[in-house]
PDB file of N, CA and C in Angstrom:
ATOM      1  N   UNK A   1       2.203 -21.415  13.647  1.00  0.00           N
ATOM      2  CA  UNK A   1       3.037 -22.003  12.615  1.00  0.00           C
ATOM      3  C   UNK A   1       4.351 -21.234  12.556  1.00  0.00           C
ATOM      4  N   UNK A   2       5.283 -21.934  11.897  1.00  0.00           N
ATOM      5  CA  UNK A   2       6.876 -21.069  12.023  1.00  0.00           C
ATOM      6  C   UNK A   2       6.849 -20.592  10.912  1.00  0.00           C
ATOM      7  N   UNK A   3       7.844 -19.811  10.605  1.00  0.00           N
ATOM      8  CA  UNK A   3       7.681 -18.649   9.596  1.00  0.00           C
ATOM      9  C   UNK A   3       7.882 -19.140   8.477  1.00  0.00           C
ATOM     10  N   UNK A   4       8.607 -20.327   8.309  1.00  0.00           N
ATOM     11  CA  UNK A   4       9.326 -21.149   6.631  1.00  0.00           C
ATOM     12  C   UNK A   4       7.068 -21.197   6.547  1.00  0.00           C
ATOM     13  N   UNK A   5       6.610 -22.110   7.003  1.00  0.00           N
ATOM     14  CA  UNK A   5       5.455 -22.402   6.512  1.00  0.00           C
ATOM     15  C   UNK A   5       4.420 -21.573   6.394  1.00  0.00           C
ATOM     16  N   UNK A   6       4.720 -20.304   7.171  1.00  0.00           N
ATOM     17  CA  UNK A   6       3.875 -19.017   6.957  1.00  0.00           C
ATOM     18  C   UNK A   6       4.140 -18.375   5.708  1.00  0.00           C
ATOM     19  N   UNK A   7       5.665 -18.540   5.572  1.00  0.00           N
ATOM     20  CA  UNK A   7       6.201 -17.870   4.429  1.00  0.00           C
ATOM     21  C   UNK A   7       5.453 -18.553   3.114  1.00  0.00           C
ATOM     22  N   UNK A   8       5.443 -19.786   3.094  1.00  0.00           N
ATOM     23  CA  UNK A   8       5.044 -20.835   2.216  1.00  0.00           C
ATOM     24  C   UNK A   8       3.261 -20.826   1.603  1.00  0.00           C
ATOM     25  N   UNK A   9       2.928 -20.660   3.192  1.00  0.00           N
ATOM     26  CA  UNK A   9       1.351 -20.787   2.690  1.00  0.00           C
ATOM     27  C   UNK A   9       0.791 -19.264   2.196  1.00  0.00           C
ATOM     28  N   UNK A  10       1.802 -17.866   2.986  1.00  0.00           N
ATOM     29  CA  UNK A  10       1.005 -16.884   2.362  1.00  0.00           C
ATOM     30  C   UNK A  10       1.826 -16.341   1.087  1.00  0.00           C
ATOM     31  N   UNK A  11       2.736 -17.698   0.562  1.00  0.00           N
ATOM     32  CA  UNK A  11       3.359 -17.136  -0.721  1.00  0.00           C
ATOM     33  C   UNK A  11       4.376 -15.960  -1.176  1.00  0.00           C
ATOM     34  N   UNK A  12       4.741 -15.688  -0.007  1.00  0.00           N
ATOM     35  CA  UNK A  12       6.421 -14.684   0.254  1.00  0.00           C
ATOM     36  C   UNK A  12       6.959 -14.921   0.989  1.00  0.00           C
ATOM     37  N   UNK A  13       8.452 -14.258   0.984  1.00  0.00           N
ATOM     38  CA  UNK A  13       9.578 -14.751   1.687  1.00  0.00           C
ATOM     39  C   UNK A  13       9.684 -14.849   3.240  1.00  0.00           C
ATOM     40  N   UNK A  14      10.936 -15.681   3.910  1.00  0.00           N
ATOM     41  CA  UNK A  14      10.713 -15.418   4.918  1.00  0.00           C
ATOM     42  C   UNK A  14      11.345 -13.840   5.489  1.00  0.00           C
ATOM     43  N   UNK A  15      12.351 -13.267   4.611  1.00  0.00           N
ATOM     44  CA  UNK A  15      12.578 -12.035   4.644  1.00  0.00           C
ATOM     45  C   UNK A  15      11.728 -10.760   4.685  1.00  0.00           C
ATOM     46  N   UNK A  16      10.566 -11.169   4.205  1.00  0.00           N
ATOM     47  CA  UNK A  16       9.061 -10.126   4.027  1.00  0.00           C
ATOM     48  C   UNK A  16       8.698 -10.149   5.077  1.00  0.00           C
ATOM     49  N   UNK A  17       8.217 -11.435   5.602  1.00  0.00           N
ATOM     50  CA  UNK A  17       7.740 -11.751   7.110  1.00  0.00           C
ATOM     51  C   UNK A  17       8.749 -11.001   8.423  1.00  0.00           C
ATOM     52  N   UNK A  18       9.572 -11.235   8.039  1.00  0.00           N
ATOM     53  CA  UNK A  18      11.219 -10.560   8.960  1.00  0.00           C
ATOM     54  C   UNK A  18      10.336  -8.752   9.092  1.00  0.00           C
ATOM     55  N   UNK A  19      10.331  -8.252   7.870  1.00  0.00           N
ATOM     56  CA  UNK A  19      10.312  -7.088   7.889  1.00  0.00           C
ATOM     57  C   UNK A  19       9.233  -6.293   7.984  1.00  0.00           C
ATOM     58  N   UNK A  20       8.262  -7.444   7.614  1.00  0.00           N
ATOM     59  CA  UNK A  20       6.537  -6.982   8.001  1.00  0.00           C
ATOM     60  C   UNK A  20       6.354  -6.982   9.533  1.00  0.00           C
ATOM     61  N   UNK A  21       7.211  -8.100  10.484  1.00  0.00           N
ATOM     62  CA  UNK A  21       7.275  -7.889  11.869  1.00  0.00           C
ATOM     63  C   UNK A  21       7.835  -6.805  12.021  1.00  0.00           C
ATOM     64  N   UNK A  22       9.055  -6.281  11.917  1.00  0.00           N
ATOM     65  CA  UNK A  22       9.115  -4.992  12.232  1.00  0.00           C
ATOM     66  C   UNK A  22       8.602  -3.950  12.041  1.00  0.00           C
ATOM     67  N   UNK A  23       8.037  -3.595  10.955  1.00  0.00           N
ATOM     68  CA  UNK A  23       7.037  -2.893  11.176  1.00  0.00           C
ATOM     69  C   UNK A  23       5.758  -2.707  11.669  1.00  0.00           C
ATOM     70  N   UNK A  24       5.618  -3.795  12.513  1.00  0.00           N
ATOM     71  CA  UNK A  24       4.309  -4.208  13.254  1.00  0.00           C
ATOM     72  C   UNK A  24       2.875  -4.560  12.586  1.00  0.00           C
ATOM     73  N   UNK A  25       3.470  -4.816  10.976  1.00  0.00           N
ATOM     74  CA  UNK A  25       2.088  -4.961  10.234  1.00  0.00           C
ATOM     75  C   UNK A  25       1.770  -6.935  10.943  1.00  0.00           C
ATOM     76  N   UNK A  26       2.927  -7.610  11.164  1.00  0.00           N
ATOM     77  CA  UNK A  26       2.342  -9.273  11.904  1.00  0.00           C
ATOM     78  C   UNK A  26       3.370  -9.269  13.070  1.00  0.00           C
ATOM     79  N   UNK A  27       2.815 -10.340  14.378  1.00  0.00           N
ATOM     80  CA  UNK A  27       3.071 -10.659  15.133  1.00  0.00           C
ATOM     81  C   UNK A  27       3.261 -12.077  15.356  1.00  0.00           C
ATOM     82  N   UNK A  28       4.534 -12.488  15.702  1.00  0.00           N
ATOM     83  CA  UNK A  28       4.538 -13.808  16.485  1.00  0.00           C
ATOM     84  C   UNK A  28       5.253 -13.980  17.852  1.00  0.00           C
ATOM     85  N   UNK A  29       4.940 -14.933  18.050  1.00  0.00           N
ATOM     86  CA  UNK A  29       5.286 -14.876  19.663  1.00  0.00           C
ATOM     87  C   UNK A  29       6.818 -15.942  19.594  1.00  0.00           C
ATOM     88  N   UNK A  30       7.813 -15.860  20.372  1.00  0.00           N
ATOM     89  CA  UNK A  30       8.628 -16.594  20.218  1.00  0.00           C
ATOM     90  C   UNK A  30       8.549 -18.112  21.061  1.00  0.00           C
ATOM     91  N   UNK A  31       8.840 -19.100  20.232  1.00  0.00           N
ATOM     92  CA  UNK A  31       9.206 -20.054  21.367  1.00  0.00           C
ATOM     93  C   UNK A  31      10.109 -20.291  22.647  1.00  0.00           C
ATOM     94  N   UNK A  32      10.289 -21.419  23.124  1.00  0.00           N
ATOM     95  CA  UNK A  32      11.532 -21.453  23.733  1.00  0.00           C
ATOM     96  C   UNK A  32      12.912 -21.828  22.900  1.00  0.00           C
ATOM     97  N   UNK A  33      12.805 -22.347  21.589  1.00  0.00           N
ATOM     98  CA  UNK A  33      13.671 -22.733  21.012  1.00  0.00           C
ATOM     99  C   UNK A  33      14.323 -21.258  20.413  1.00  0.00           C
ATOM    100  N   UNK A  34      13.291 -20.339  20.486  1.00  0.00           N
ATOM    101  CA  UNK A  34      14.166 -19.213  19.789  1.00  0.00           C
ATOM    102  C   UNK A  34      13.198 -18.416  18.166  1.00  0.00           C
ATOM    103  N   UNK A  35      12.668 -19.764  17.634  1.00  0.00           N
ATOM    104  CA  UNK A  35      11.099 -19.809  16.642  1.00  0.00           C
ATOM    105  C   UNK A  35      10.323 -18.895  16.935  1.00  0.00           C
ATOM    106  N   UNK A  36      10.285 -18.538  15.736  1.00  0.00           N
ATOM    107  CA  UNK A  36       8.808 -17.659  15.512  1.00  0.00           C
ATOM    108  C   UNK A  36       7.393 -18.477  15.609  1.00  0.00           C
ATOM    109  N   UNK A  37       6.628 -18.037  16.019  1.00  0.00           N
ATOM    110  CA  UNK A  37       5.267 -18.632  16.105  1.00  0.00           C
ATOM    111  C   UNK A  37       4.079 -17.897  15.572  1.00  0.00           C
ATOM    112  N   UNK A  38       3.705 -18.194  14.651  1.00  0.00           N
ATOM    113  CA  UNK A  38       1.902 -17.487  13.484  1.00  0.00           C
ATOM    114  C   UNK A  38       1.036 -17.776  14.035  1.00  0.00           C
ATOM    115  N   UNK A  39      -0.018 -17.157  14.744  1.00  0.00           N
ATOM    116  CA  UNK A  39      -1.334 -17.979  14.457  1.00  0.00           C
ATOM    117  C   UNK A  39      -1.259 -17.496  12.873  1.00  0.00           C
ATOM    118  N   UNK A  40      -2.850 -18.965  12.778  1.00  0.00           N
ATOM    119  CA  UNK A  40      -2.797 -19.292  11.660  1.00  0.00           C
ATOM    120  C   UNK A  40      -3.536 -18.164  10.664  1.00  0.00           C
ATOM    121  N   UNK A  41      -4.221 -17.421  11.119  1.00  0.00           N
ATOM    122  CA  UNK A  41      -5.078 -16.250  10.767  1.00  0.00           C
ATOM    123  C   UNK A  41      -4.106 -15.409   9.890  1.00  0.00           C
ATOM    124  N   UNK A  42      -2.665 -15.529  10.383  1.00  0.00           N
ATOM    125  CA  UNK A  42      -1.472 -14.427   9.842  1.00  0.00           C
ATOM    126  C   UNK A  42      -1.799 -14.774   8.378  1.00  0.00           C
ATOM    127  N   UNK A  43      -1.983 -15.896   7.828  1.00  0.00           N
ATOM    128  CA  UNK A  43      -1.860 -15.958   6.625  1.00  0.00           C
ATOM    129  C   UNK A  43      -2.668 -15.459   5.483  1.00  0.00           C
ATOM    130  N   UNK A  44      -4.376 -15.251   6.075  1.00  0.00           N
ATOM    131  CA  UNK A  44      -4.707 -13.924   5.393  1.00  0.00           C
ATOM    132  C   UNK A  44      -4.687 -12.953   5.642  1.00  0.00           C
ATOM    133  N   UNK A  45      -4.030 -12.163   7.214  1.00  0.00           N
ATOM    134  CA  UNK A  45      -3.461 -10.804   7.086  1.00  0.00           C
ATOM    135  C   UNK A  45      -3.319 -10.622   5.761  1.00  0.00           C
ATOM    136  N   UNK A  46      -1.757 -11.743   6.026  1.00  0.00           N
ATOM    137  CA  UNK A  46      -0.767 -11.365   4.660  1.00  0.00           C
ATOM    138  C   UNK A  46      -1.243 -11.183   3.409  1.00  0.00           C
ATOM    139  N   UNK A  47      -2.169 -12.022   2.605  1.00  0.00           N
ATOM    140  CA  UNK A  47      -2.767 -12.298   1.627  1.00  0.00           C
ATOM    141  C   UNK A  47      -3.580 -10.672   1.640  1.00  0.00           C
ATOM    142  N   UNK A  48      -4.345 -10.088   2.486  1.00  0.00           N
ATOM    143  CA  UNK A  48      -4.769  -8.975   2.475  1.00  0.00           C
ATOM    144  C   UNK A  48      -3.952  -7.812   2.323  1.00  0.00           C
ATOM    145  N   UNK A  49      -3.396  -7.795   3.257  1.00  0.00           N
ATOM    146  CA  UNK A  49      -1.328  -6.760   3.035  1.00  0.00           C
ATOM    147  C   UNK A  49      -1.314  -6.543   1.663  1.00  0.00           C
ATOM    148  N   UNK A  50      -1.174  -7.802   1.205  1.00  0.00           N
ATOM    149  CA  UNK A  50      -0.837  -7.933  -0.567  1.00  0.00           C
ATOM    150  C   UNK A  50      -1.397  -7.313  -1.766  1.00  0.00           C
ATOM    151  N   UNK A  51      -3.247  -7.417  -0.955  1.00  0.00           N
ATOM    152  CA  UNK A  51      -4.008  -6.562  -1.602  1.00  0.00           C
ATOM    153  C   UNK A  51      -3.989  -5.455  -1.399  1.00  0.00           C
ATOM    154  N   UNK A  52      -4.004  -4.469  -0.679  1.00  0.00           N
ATOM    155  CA  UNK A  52      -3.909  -3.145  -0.581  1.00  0.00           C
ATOM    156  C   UNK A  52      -2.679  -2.676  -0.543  1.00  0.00           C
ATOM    157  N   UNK A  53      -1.506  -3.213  -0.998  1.00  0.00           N
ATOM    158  CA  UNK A  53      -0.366  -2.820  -1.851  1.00  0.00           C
ATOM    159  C   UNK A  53      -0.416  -2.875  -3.205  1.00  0.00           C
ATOM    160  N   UNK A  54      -1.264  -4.257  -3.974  1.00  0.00           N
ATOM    161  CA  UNK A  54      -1.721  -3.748  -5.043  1.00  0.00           C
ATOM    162  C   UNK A  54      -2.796  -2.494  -5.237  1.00  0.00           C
ATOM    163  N   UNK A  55      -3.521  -2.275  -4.067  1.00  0.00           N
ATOM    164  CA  UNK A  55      -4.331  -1.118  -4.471  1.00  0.00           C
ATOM    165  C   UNK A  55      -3.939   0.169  -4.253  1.00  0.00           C
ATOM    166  N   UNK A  56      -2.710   0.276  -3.616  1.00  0.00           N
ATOM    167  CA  UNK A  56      -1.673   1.605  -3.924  1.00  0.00           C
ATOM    168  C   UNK A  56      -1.838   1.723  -2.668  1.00  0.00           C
ATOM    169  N   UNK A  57      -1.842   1.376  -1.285  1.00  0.00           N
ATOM    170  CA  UNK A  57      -1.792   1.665   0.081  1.00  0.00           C
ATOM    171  C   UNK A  57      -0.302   1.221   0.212  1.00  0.00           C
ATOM    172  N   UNK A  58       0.711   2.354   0.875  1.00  0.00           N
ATOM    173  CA  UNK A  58       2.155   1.600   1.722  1.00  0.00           C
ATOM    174  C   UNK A  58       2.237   1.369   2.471  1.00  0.00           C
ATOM    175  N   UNK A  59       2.796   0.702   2.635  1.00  0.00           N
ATOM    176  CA  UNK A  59       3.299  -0.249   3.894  1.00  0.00           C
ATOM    177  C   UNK A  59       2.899   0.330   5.677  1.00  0.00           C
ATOM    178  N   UNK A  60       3.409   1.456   5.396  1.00  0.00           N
ATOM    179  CA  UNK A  60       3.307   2.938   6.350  1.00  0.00           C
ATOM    180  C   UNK A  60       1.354   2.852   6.479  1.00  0.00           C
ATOM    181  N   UNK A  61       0.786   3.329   5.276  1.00  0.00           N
ATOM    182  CA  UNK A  61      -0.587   3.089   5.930  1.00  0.00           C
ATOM    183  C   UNK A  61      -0.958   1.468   6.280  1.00  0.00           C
ATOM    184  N   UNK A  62      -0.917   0.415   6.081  1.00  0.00           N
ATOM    185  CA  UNK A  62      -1.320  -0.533   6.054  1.00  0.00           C
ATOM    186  C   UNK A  62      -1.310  -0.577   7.616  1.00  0.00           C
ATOM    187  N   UNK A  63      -0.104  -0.306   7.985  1.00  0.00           N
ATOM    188  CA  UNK A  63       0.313  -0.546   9.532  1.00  0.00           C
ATOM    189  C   UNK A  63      -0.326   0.822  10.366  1.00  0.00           C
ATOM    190  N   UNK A  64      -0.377   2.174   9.930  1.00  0.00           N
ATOM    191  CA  UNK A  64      -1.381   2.526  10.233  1.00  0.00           C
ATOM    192  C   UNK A  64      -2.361   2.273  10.460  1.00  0.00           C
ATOM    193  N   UNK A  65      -3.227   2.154   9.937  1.00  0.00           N
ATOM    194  CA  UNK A  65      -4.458   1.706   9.696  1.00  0.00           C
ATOM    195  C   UNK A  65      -5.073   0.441   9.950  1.00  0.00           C
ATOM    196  N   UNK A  66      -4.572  -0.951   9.329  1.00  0.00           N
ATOM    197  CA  UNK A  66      -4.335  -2.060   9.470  1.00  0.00           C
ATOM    198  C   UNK A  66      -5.132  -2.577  10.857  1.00  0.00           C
ATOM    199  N   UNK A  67      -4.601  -2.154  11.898  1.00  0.00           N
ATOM    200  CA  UNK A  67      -5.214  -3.106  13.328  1.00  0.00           C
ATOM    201  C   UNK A  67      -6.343  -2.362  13.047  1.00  0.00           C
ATOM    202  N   UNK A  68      -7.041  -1.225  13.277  1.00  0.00           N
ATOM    203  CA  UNK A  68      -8.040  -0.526  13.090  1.00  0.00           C
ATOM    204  C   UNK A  68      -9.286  -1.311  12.297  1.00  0.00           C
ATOM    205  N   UNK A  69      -8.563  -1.716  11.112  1.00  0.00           N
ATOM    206  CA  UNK A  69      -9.695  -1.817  10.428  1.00  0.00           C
ATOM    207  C   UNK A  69     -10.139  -3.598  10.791  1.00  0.00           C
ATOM    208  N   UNK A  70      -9.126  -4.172  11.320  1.00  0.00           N
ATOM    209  CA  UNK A  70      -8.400  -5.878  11.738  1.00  0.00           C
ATOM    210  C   UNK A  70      -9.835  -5.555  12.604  1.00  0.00           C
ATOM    211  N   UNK A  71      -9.526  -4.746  14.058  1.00  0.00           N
ATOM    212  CA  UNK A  71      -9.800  -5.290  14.802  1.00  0.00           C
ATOM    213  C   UNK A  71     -11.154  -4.319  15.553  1.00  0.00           C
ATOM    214  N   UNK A  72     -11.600  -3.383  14.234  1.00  0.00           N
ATOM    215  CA  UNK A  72     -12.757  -2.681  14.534  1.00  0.00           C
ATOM    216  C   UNK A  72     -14.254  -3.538  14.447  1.00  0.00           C
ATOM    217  N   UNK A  73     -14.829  -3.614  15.354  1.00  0.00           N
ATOM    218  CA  UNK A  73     -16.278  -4.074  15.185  1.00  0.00           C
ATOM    219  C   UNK A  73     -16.939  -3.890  14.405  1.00  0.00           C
ATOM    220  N   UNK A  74     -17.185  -2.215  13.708  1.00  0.00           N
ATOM    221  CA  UNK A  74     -17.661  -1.966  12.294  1.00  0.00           C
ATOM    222  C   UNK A  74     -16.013  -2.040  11.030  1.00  0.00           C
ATOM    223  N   UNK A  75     -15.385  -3.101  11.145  1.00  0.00           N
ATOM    224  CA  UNK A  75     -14.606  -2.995  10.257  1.00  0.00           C
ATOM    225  C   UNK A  75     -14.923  -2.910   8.890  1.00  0.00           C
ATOM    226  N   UNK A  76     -15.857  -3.322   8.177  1.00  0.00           N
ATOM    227  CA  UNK A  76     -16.476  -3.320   6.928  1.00  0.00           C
ATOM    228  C   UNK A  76     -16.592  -1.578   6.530  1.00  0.00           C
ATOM    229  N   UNK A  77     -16.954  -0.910   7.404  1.00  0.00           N
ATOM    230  CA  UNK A  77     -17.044   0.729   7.198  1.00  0.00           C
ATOM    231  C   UNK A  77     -15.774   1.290   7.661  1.00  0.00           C
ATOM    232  N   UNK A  78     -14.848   0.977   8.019  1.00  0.00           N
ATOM    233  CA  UNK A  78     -13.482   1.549   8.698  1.00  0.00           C
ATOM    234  C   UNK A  78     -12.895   1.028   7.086  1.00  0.00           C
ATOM    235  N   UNK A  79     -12.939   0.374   6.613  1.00  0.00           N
ATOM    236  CA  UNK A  79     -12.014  -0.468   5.603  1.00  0.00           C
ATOM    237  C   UNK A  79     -12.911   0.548   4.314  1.00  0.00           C
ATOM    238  N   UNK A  80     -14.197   0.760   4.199  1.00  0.00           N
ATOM    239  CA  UNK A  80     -15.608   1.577   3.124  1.00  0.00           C
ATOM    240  C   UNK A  80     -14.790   2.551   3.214  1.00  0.00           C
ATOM    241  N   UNK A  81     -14.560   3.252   4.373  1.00  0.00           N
ATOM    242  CA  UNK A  81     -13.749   4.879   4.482  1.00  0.00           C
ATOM    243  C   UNK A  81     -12.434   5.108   4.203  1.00  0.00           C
ATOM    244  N   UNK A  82     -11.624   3.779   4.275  1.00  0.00           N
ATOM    245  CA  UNK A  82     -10.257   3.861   3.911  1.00  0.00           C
ATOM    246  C   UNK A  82     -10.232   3.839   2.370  1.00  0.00           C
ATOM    247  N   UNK A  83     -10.799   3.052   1.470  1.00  0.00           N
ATOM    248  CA  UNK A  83     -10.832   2.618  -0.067  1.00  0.00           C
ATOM    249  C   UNK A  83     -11.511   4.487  -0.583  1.00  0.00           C
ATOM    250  N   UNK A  84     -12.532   4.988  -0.059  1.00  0.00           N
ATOM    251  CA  UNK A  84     -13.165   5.982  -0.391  1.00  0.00           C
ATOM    252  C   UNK A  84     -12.141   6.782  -0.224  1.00  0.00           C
ATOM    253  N   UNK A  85     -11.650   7.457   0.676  1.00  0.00           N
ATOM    254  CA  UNK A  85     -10.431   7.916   0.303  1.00  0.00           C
ATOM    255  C   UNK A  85      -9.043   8.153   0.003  1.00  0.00           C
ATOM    256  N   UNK A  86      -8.973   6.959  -0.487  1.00  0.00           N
ATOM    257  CA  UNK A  86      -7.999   6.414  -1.707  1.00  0.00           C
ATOM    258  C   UNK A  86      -8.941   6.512  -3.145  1.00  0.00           C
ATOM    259  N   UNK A  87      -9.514   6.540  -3.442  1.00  0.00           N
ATOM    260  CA  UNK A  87     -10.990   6.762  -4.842  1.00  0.00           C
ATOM    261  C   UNK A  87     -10.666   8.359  -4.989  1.00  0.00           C
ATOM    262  N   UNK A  88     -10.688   9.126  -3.567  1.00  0.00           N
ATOM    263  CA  UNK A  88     -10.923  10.743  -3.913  1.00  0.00           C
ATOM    264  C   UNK A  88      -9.113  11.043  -3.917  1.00  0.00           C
ATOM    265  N   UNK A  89      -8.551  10.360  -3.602  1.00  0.00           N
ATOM    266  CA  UNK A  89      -7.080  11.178  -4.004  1.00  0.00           C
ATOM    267  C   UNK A  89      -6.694  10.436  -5.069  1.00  0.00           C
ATOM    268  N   UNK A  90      -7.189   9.352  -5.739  1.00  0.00           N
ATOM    269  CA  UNK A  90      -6.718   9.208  -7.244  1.00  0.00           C
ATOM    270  C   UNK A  90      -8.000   9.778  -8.372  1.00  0.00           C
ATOM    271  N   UNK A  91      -8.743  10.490  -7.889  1.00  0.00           N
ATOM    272  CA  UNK A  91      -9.586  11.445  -8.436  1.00  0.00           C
ATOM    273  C   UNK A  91      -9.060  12.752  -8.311  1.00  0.00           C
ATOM    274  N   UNK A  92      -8.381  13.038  -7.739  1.00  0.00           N
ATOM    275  CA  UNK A  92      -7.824  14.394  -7.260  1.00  0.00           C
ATOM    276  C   UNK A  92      -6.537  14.276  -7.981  1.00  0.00           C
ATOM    277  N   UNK A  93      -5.634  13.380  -7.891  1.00  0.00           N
ATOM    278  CA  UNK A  93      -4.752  13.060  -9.181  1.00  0.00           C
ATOM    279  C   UNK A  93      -4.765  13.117 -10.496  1.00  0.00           C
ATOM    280  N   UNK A  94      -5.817  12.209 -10.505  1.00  0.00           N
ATOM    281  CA  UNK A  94      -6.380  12.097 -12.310  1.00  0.00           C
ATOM    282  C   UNK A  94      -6.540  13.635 -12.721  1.00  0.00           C
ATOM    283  N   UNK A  95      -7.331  14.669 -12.209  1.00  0.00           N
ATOM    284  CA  UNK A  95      -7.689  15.506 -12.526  1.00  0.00           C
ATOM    285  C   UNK A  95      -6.158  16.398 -12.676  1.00  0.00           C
ATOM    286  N   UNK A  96      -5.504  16.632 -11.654  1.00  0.00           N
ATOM    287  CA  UNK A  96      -3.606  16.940 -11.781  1.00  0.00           C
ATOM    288  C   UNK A  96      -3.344  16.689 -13.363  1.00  0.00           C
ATOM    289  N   UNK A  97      -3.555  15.266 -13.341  1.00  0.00           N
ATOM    290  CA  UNK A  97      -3.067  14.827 -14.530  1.00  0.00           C
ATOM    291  C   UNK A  97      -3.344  15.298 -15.701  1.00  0.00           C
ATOM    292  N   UNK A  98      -4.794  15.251 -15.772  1.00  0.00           N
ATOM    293  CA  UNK A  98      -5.475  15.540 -17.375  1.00  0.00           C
ATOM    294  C   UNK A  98      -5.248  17.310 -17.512  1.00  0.00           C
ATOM    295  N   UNK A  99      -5.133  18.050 -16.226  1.00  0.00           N
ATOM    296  CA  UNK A  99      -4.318  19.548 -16.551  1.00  0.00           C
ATOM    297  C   UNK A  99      -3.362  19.745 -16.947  1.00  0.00           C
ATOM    298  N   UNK A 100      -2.339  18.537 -16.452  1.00  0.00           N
ATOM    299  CA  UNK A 100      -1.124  19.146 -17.181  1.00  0.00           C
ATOM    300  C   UNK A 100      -0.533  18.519 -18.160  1.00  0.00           C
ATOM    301  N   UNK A 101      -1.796  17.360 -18.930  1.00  0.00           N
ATOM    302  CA  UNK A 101      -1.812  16.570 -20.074  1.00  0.00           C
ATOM    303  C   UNK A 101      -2.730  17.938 -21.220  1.00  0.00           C
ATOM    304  N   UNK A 102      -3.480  18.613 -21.021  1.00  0.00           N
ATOM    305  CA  UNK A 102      -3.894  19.506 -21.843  1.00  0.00           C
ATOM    306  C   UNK A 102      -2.772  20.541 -21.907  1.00  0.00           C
ATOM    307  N   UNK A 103      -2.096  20.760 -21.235  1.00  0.00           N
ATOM    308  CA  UNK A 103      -1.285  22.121 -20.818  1.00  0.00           C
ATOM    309  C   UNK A 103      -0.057  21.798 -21.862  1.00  0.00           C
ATOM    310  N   UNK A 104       0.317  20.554 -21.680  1.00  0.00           N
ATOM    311  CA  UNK A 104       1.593  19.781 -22.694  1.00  0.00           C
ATOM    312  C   UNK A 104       0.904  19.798 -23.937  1.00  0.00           C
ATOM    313  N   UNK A 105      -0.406  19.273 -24.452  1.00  0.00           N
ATOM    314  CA  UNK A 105      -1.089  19.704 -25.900  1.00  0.00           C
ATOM    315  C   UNK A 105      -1.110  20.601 -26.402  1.00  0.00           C
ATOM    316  N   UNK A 106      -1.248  22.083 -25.594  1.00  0.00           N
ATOM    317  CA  UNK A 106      -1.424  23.124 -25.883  1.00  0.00           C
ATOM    318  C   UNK A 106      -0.275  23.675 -26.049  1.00  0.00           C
ATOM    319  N   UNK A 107       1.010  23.190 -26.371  1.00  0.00           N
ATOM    320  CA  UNK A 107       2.200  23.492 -26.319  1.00  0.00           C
ATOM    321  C   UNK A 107       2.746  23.140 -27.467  1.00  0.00           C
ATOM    322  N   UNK A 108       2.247  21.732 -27.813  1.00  0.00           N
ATOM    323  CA  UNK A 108       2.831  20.772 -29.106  1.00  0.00           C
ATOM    324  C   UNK A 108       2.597  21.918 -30.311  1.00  0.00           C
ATOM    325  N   UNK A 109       3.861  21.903 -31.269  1.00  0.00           N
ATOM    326  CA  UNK A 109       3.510  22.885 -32.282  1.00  0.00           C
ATOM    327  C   UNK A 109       3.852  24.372 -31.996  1.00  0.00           C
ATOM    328  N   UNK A 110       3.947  24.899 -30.465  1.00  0.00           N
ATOM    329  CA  UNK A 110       4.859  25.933 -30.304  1.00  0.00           C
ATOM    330  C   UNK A 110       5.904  26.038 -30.474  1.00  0.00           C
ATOM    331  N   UNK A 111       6.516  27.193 -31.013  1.00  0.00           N
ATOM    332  CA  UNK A 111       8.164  27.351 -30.999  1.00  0.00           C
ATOM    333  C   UNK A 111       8.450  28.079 -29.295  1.00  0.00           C
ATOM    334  N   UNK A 112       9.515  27.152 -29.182  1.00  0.00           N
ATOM    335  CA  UNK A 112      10.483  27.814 -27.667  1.00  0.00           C
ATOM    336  C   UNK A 112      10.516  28.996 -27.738  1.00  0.00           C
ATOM    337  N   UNK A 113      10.185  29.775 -26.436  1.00  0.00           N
ATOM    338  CA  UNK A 113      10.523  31.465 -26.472  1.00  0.00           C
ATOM    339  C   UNK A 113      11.657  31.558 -26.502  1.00  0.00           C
ATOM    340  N   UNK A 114      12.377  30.700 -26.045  1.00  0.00           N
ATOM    341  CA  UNK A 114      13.931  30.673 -25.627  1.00  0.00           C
ATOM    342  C   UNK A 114      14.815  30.348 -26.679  1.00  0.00           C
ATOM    343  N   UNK A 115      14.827  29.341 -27.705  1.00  0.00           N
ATOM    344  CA  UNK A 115      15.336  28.913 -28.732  1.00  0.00           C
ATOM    345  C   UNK A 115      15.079  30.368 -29.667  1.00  0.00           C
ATOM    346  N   UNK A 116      13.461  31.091 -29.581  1.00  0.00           N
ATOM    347  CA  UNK A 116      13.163  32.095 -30.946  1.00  0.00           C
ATOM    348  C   UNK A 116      13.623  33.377 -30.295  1.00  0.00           C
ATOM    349  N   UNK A 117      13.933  33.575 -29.034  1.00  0.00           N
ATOM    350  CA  UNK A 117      14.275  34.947 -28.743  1.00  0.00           C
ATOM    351  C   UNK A 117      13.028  35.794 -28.834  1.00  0.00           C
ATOM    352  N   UNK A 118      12.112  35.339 -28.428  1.00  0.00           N
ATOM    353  CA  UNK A 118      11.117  36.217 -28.234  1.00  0.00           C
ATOM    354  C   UNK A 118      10.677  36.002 -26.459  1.00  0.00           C
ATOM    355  N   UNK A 119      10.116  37.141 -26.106  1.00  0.00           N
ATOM    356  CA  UNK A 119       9.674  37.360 -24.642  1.00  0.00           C
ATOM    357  C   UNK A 119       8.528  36.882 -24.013  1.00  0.00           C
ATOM    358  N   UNK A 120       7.506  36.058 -24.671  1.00  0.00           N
ATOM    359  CA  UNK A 120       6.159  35.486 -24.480  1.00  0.00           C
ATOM    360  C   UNK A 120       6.897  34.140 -24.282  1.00  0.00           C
TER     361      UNK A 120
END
């Protein structure tokens, strides 16, 4: 399919498509007219792309990773191991977080050393 109707059926631009080819996250083959050409499969790549940008993967891993998990035989466990650790680094975050969300509590109600002229 050409890219207006790729663009169409997986619901973004044809400018996305432009730039998702360059980064090698889709492929089409050119015609002789000069046309881009989809198989039709591109269109839940894309739809998938979409999802693991909502699930905080960039662009950079997608295309990393991406054929790997596309075109692995155990893809179901290549894709288990990719989500798992994305789970342990927004666990490893969260935890960042809630330290230096107690650390800011434990502060509220102090006077500035700097404003009181004291050395603590």
């Amino acid at each position: 399919m050409r890219i207006g109707e790729l663009a169409e059926r997986a619901g973004m631009s044809r400018d996305a498509i432009r730039f998702y080819e360059k980064l090698g996250l889709v492929e089409g083959r050119r015609l002789p007219n000069g046309y881009r050409d989809f198989p039709p499969e591109t269109v839940d790549w894309l739809r998938q792309v979409r999802t693991a940008r909502r699930l905080g993967f960039t662009l950079a891993e997608i295309a990393q990773h991406g054929e790997g998990v596309r075109g692995a035989a155990d893809a179901a466990e290549a894709l288990d191991a990719l989500l798992r650790e994305r789970i342990r680094l927004i666990d490893e975050r969260m935890a960042e977080l809630a330290a230096l969300r107690a650390d800011l509590d434990a502060r509220v109600g102090v006077p500035c050393p700097v404003l009181t002229g004291s050395s603590d």
